[in-house]
N, C-alpha and C. Protein backbone atom coordinates (compact mmCIF):
# COMPACT_ATOMS: atom_id res chain seq x y z
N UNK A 1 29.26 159.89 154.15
CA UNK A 1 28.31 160.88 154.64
C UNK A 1 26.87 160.39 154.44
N UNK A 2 26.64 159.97 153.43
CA UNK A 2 25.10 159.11 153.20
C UNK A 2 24.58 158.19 153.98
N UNK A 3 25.38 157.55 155.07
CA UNK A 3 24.54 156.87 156.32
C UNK A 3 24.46 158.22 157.79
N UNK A 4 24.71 158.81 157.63
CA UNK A 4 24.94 159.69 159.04
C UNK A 4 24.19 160.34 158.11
N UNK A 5 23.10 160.41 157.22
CA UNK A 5 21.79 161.38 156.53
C UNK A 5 20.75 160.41 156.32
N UNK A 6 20.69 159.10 156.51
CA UNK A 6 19.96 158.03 156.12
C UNK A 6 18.41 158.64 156.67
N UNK A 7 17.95 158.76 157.65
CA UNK A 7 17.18 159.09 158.48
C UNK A 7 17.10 161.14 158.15
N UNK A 8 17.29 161.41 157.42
CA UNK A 8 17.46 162.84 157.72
C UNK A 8 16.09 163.36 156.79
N UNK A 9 15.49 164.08 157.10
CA UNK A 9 14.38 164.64 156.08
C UNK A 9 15.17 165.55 155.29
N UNK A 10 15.24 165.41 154.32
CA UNK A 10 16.67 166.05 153.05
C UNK A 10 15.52 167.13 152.95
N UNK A 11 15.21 167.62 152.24
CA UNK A 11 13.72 168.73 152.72
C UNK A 11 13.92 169.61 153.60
N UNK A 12 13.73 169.57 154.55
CA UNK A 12 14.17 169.80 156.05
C UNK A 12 15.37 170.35 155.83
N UNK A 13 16.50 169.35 155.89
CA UNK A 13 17.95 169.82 155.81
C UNK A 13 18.48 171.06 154.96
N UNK A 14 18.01 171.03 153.91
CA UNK A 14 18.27 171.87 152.99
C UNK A 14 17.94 173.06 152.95
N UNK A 15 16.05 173.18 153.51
CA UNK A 15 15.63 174.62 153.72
C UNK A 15 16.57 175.20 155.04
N UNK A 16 16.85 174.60 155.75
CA UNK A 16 17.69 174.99 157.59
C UNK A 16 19.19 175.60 157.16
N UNK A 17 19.73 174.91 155.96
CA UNK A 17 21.09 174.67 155.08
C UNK A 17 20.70 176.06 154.30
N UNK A 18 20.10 176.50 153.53
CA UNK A 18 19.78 177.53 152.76
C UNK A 18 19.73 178.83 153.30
N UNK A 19 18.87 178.65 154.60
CA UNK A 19 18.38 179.73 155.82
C UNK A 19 19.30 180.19 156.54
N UNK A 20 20.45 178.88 157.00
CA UNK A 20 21.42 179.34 157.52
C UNK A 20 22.20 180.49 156.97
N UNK A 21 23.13 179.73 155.72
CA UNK A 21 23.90 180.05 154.66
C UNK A 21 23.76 181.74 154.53
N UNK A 22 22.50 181.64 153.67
CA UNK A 22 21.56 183.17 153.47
C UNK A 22 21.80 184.01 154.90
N UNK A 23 21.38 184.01 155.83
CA UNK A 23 21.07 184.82 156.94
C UNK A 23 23.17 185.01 157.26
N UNK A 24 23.59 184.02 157.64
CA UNK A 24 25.24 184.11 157.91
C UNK A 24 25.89 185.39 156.79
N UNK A 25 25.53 185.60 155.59
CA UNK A 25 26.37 186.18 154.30
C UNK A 25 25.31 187.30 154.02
N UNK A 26 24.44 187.52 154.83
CA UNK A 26 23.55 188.64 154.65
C UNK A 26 22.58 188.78 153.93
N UNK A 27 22.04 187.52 153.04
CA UNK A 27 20.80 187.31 152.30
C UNK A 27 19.68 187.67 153.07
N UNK A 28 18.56 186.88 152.27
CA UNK A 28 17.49 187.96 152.87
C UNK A 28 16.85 186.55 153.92
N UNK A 29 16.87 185.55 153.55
CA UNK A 29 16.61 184.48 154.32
C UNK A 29 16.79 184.72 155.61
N UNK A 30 15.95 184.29 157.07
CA UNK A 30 16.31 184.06 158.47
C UNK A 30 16.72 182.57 158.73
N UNK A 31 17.43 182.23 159.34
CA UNK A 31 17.54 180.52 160.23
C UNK A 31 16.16 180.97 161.04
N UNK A 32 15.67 179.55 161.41
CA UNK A 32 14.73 179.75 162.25
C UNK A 32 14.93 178.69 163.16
N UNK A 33 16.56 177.45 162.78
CA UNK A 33 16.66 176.01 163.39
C UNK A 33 16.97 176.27 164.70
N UNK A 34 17.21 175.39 165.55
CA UNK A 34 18.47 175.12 166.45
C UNK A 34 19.59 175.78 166.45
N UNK A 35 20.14 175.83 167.77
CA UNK A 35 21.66 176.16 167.58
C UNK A 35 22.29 175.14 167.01
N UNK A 36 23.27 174.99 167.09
CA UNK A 36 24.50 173.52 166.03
C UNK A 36 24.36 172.72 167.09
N UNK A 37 24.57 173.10 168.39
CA UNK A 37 25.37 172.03 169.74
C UNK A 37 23.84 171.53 169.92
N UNK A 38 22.72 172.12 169.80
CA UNK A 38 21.73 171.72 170.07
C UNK A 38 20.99 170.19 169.35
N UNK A 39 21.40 170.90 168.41
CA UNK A 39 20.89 170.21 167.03
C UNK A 39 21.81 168.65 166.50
N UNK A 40 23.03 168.72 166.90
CA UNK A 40 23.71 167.83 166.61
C UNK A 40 24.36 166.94 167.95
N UNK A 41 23.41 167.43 169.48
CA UNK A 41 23.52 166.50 170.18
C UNK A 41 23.33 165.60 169.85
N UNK A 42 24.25 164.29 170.48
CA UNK A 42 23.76 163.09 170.72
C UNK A 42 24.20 162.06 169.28
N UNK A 43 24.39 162.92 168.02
CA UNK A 43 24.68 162.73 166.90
C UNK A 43 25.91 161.66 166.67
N UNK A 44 26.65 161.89 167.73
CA UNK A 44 28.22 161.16 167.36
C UNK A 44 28.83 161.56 166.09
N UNK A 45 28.92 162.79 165.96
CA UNK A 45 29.47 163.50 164.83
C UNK A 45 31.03 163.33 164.94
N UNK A 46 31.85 162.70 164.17
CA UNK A 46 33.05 162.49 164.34
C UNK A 46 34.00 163.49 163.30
N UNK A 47 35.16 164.12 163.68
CA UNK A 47 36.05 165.13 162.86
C UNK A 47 36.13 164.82 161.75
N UNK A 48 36.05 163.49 161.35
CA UNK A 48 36.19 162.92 160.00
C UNK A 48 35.71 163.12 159.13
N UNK A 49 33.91 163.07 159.91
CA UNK A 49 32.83 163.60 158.80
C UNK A 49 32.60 165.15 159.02
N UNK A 50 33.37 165.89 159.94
CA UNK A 50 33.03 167.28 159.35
C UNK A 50 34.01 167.40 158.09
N UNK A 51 35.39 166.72 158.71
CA UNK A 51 35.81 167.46 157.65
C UNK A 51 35.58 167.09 155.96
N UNK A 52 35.00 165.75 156.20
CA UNK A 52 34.81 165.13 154.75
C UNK A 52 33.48 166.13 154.35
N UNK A 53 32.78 166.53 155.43
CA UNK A 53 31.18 167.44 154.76
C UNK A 53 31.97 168.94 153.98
N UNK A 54 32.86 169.63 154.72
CA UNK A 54 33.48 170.52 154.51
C UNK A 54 34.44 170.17 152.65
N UNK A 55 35.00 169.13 152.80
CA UNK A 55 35.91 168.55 151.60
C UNK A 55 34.66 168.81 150.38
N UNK A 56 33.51 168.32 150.77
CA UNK A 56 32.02 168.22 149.94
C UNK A 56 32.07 169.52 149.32
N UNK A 57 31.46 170.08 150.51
CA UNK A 57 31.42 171.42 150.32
C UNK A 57 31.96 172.24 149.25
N UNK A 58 33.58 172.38 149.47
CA UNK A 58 34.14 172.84 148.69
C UNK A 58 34.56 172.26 147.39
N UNK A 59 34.13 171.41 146.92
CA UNK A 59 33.95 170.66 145.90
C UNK A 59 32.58 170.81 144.94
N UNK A 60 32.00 171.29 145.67
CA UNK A 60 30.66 171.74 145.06
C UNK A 60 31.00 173.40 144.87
N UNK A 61 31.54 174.13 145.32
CA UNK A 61 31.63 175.12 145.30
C UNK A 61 32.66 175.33 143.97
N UNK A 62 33.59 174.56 143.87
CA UNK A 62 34.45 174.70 142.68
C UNK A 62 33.97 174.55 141.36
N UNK A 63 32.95 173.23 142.05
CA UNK A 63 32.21 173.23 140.03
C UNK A 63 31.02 173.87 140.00
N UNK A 64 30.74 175.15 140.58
CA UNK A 64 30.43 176.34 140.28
C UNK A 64 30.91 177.17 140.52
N UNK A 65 32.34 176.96 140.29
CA UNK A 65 32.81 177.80 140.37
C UNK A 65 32.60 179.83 140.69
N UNK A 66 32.73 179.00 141.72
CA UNK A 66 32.62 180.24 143.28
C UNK A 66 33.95 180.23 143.26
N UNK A 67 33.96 182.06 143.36
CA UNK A 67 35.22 182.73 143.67
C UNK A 67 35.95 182.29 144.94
N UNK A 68 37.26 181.90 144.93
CA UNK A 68 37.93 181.51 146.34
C UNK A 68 37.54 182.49 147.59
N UNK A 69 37.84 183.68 146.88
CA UNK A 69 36.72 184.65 148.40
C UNK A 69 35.74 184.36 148.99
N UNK A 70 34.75 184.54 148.33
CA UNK A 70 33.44 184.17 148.38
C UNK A 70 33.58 182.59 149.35
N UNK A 71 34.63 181.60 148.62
CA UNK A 71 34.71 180.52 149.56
C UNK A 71 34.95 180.71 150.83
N UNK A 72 36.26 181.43 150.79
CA UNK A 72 37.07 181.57 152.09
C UNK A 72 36.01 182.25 153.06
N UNK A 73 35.57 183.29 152.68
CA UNK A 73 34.15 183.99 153.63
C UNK A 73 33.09 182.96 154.04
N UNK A 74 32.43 181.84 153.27
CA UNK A 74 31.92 180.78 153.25
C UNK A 74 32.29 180.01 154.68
N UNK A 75 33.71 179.88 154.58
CA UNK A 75 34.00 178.43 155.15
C UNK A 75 34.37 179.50 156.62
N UNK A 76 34.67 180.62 156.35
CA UNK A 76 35.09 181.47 157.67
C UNK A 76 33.89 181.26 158.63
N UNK A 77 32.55 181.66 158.03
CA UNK A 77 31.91 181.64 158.39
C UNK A 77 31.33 180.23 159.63
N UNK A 78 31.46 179.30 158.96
CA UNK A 78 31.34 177.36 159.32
C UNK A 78 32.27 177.40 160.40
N UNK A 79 33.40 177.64 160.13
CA UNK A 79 34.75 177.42 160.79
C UNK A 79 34.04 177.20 162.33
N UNK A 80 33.72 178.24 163.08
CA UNK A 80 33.64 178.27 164.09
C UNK A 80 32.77 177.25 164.71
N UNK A 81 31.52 176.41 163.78
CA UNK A 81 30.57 175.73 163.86
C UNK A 81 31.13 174.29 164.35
N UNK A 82 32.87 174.02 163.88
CA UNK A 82 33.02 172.52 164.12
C UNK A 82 32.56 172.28 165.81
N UNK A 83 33.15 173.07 166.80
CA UNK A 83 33.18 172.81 168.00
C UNK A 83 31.96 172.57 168.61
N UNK A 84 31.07 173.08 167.79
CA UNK A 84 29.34 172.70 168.44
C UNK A 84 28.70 171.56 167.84
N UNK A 85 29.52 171.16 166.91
CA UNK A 85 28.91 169.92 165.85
C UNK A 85 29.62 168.41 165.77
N UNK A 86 30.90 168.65 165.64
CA UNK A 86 31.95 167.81 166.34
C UNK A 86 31.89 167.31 167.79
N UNK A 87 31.57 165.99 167.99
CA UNK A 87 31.04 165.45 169.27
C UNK A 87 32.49 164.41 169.38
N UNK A 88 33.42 163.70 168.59
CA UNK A 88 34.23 162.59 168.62
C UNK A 88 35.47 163.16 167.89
N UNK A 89 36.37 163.22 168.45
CA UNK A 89 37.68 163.62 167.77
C UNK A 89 38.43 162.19 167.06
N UNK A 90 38.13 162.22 166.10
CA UNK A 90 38.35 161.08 165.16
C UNK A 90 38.47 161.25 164.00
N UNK A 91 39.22 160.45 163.15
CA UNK A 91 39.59 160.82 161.65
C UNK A 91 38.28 159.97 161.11
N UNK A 92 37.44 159.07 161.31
CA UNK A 92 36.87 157.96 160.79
C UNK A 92 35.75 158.58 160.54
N UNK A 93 35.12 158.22 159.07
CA UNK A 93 33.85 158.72 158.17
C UNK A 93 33.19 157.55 158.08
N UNK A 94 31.73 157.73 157.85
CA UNK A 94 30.96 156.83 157.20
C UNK A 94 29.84 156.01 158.12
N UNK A 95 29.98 156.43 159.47
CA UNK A 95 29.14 155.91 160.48
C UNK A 95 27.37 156.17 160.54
N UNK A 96 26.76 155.25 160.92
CA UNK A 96 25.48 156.35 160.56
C UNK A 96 25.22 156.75 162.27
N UNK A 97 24.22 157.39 161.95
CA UNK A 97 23.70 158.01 163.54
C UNK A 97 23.29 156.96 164.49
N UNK A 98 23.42 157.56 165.59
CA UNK A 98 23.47 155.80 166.74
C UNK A 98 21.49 156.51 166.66
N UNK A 99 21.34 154.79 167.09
CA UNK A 99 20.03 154.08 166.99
C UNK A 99 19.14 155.19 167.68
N UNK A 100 19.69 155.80 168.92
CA UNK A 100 19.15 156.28 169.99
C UNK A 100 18.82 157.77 169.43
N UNK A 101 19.48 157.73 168.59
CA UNK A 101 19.22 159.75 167.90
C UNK A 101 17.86 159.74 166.90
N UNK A 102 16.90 161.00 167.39
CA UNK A 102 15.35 161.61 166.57
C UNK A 102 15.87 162.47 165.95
N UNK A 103 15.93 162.18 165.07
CA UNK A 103 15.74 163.21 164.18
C UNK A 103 14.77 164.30 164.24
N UNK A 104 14.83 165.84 163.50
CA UNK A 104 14.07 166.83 163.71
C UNK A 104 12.70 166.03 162.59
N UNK A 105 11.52 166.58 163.09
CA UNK A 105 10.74 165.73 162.26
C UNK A 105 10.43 166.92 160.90
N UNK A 106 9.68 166.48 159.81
CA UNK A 106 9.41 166.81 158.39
C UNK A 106 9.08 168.59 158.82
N UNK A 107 8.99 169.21 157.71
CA UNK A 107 8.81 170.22 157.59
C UNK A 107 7.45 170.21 157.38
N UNK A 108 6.32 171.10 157.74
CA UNK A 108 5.02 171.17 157.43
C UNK A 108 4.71 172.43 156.87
């Protein structure tokens, strides 16, 4: 997963990641990003690395241990997100983003 973020403003990612999260589960946070299909055009996002981001995910969630509910509502939530984010039906992880993909630029 760390080359397909090489280029990523982690900054960026995280507040969009937070905003999402929050606003999806009813926090007080809004998204203000992209849609997913929008956002992860062009990406060459392959099944592999959702599901390895997802594997992440819930691995972080265990050693803070977050209630399996709370997960399952979590990931219910995502679930529907692979089809707009997922560009390559492939088991294979670890690719970085093709040359030709901009990234969203820094947060100001």
């Amino acid at each position: 997963m760390k080359r397909k973020f090489a280029r990523t403003d982690i900054p960026r990612l995280t507040k969009m990641l937070v905003d999402q999260v929050s606003e999806a589960t009813g926090g007080p946070a809004t998204y203000s990003g992209r849609d997913m299909k929008e956002t992860h055009a062009g990406m060459g996002v392959k099944a592999g690395q959702f599901d390895a981001l997802v594997e992440d995910l819930v691995a972080s969630l265990d050693h803070f241990d977050v209630p399996r509910d709370d997960q399952g509502e979590l990931l219910g939530l995502l679930a529907p997100m692979r089809g707009d984010i997922v560009e390559i039906e492939s088991s294979e992880t670890g690719q970085a983003l093709p040359e030709m993909y901009q990234p969203a630029p820094p947060l100001t």
